[in-house]
Protein backbone atom coordinates (compact mmCIF):
# COMPACT_ATOMS: atom_id res chain seq x y z
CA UNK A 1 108.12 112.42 111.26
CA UNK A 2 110.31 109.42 112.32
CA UNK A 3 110.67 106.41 109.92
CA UNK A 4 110.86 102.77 110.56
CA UNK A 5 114.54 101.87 110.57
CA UNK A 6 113.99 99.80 107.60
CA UNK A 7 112.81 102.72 105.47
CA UNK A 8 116.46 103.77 105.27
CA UNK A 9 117.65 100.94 103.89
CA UNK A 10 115.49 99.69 101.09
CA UNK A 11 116.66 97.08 98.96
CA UNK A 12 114.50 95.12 97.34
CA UNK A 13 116.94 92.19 96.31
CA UNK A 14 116.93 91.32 100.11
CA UNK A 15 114.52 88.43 100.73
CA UNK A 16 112.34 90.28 103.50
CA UNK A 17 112.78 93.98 102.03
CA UNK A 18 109.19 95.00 102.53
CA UNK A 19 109.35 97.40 99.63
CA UNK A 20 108.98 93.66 97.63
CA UNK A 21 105.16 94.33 98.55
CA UNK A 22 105.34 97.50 95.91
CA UNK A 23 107.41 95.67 93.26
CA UNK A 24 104.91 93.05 92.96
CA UNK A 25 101.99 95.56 93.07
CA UNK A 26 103.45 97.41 90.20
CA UNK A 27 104.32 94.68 88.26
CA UNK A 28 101.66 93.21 88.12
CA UNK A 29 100.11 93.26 84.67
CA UNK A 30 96.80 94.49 85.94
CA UNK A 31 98.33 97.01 87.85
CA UNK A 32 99.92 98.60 84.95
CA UNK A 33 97.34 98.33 83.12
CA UNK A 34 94.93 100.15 85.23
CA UNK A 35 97.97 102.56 86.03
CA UNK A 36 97.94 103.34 81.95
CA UNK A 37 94.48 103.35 81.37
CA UNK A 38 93.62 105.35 84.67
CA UNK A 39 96.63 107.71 83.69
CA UNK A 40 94.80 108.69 80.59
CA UNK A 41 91.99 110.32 82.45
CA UNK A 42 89.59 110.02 85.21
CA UNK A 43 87.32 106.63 84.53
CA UNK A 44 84.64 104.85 85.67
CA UNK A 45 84.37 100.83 86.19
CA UNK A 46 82.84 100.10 83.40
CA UNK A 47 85.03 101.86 81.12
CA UNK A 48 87.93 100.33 82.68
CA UNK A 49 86.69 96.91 82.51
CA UNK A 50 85.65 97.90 78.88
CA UNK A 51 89.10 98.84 77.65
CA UNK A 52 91.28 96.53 80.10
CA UNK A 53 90.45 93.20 77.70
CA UNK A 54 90.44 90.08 79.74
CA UNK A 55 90.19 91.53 83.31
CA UNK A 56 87.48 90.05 85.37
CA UNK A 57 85.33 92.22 87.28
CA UNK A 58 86.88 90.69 90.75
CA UNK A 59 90.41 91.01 89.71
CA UNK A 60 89.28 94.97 88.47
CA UNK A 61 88.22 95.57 91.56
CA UNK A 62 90.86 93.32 93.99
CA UNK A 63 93.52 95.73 91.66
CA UNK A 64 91.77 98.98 91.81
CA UNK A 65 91.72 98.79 96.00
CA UNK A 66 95.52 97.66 96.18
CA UNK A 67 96.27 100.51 94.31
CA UNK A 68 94.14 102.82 96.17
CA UNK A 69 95.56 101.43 99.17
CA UNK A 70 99.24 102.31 98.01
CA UNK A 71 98.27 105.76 97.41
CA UNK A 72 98.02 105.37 93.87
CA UNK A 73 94.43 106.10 93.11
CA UNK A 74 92.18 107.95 94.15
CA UNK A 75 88.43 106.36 94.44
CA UNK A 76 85.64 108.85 94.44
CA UNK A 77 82.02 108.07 95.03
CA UNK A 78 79.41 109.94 94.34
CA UNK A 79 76.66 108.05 96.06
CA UNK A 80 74.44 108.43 93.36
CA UNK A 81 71.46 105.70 92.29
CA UNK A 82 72.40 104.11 90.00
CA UNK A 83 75.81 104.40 91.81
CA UNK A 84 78.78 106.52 90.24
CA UNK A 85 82.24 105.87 91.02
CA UNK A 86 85.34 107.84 89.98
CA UNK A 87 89.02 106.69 89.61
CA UNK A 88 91.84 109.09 88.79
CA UNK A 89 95.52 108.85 89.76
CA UNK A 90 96.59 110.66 92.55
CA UNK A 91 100.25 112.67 92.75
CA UNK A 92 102.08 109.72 93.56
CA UNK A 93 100.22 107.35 91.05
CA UNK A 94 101.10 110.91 88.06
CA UNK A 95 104.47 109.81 89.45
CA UNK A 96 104.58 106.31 88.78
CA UNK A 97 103.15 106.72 85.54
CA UNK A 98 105.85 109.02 84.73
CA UNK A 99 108.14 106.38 85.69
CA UNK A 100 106.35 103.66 84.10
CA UNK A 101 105.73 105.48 80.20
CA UNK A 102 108.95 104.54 78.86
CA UNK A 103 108.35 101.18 79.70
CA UNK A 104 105.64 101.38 77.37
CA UNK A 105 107.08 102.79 75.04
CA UNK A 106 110.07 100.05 75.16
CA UNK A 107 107.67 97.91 74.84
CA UNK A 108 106.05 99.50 71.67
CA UNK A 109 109.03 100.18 69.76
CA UNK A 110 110.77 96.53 70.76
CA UNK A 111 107.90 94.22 70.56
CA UNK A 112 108.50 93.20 67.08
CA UNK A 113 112.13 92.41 67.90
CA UNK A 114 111.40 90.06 70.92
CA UNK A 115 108.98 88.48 68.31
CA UNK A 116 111.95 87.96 66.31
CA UNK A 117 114.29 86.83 69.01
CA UNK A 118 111.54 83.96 70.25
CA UNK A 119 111.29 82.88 66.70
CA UNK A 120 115.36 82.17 66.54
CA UNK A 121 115.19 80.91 69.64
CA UNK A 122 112.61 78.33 68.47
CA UNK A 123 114.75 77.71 65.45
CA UNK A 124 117.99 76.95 67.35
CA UNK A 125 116.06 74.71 69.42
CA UNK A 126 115.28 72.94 66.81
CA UNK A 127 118.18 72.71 64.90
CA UNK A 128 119.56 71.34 68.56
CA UNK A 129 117.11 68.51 68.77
């Protein structure tokens, strides 16, 4: 299969790199979200919008077709009454989340010292006013 040109040279620090599209897919914070969630096990809307707090139903669903549209899950319907849809990660969503758990886990094990760090911040600012 024959690439773009463009696909050779990715670099997303260039203003019109179209791999900029990805990097703001996956970072957004309902896309990881859903990513981790979704990369626990095969769920259902509801439970999604159950253990996503805050997440509107639009936004759930605006995020779950971007990432089906990247490739990253997979949708399955059932066409059931009452309806039954499916979401699981496909291989390259497995992937991402592969990528994506030691972020979490940065984020677990450091969270208490960027709480710290904000609250010196706050205090220099202070002292500086």
């Amino acid at each position: 299969m024959n690439l773009p040109e463009w696909t050779q040279r990715i670099d997303p620090c260039e203003a019109h790199c179209p791999s900029r599209e990805l990097l703001d897919l996956i970072g957004d914070r309902w896309s990881l979200l859903i990513l981790l969630v979704v990369g626990q096990g095969v769920r259902r809307n509801g439970e999604l919008k159950r253990r996503i707090g805050g997440i509107s139903q639009k936004m759930l669903t605006q995020t779950l077709r971007a990432l089906e549209a990247n490739g990253l899950v997979a949708r399955h319907d059932f066409a059931t009454v009452p309806p039954h849809v499916e979401y699981e990660l496909t291989p390259l969503g497995v992937s991402l989340g592969d990528a994506l758990g030691p972020l979490f886990q940065w984020i677990e094990g450091s969270y208490p010292a960027v709480v710290q760090a904000r609250a010196d911040f706050a205090a220099r600012q202070a002292e500086a006013a």
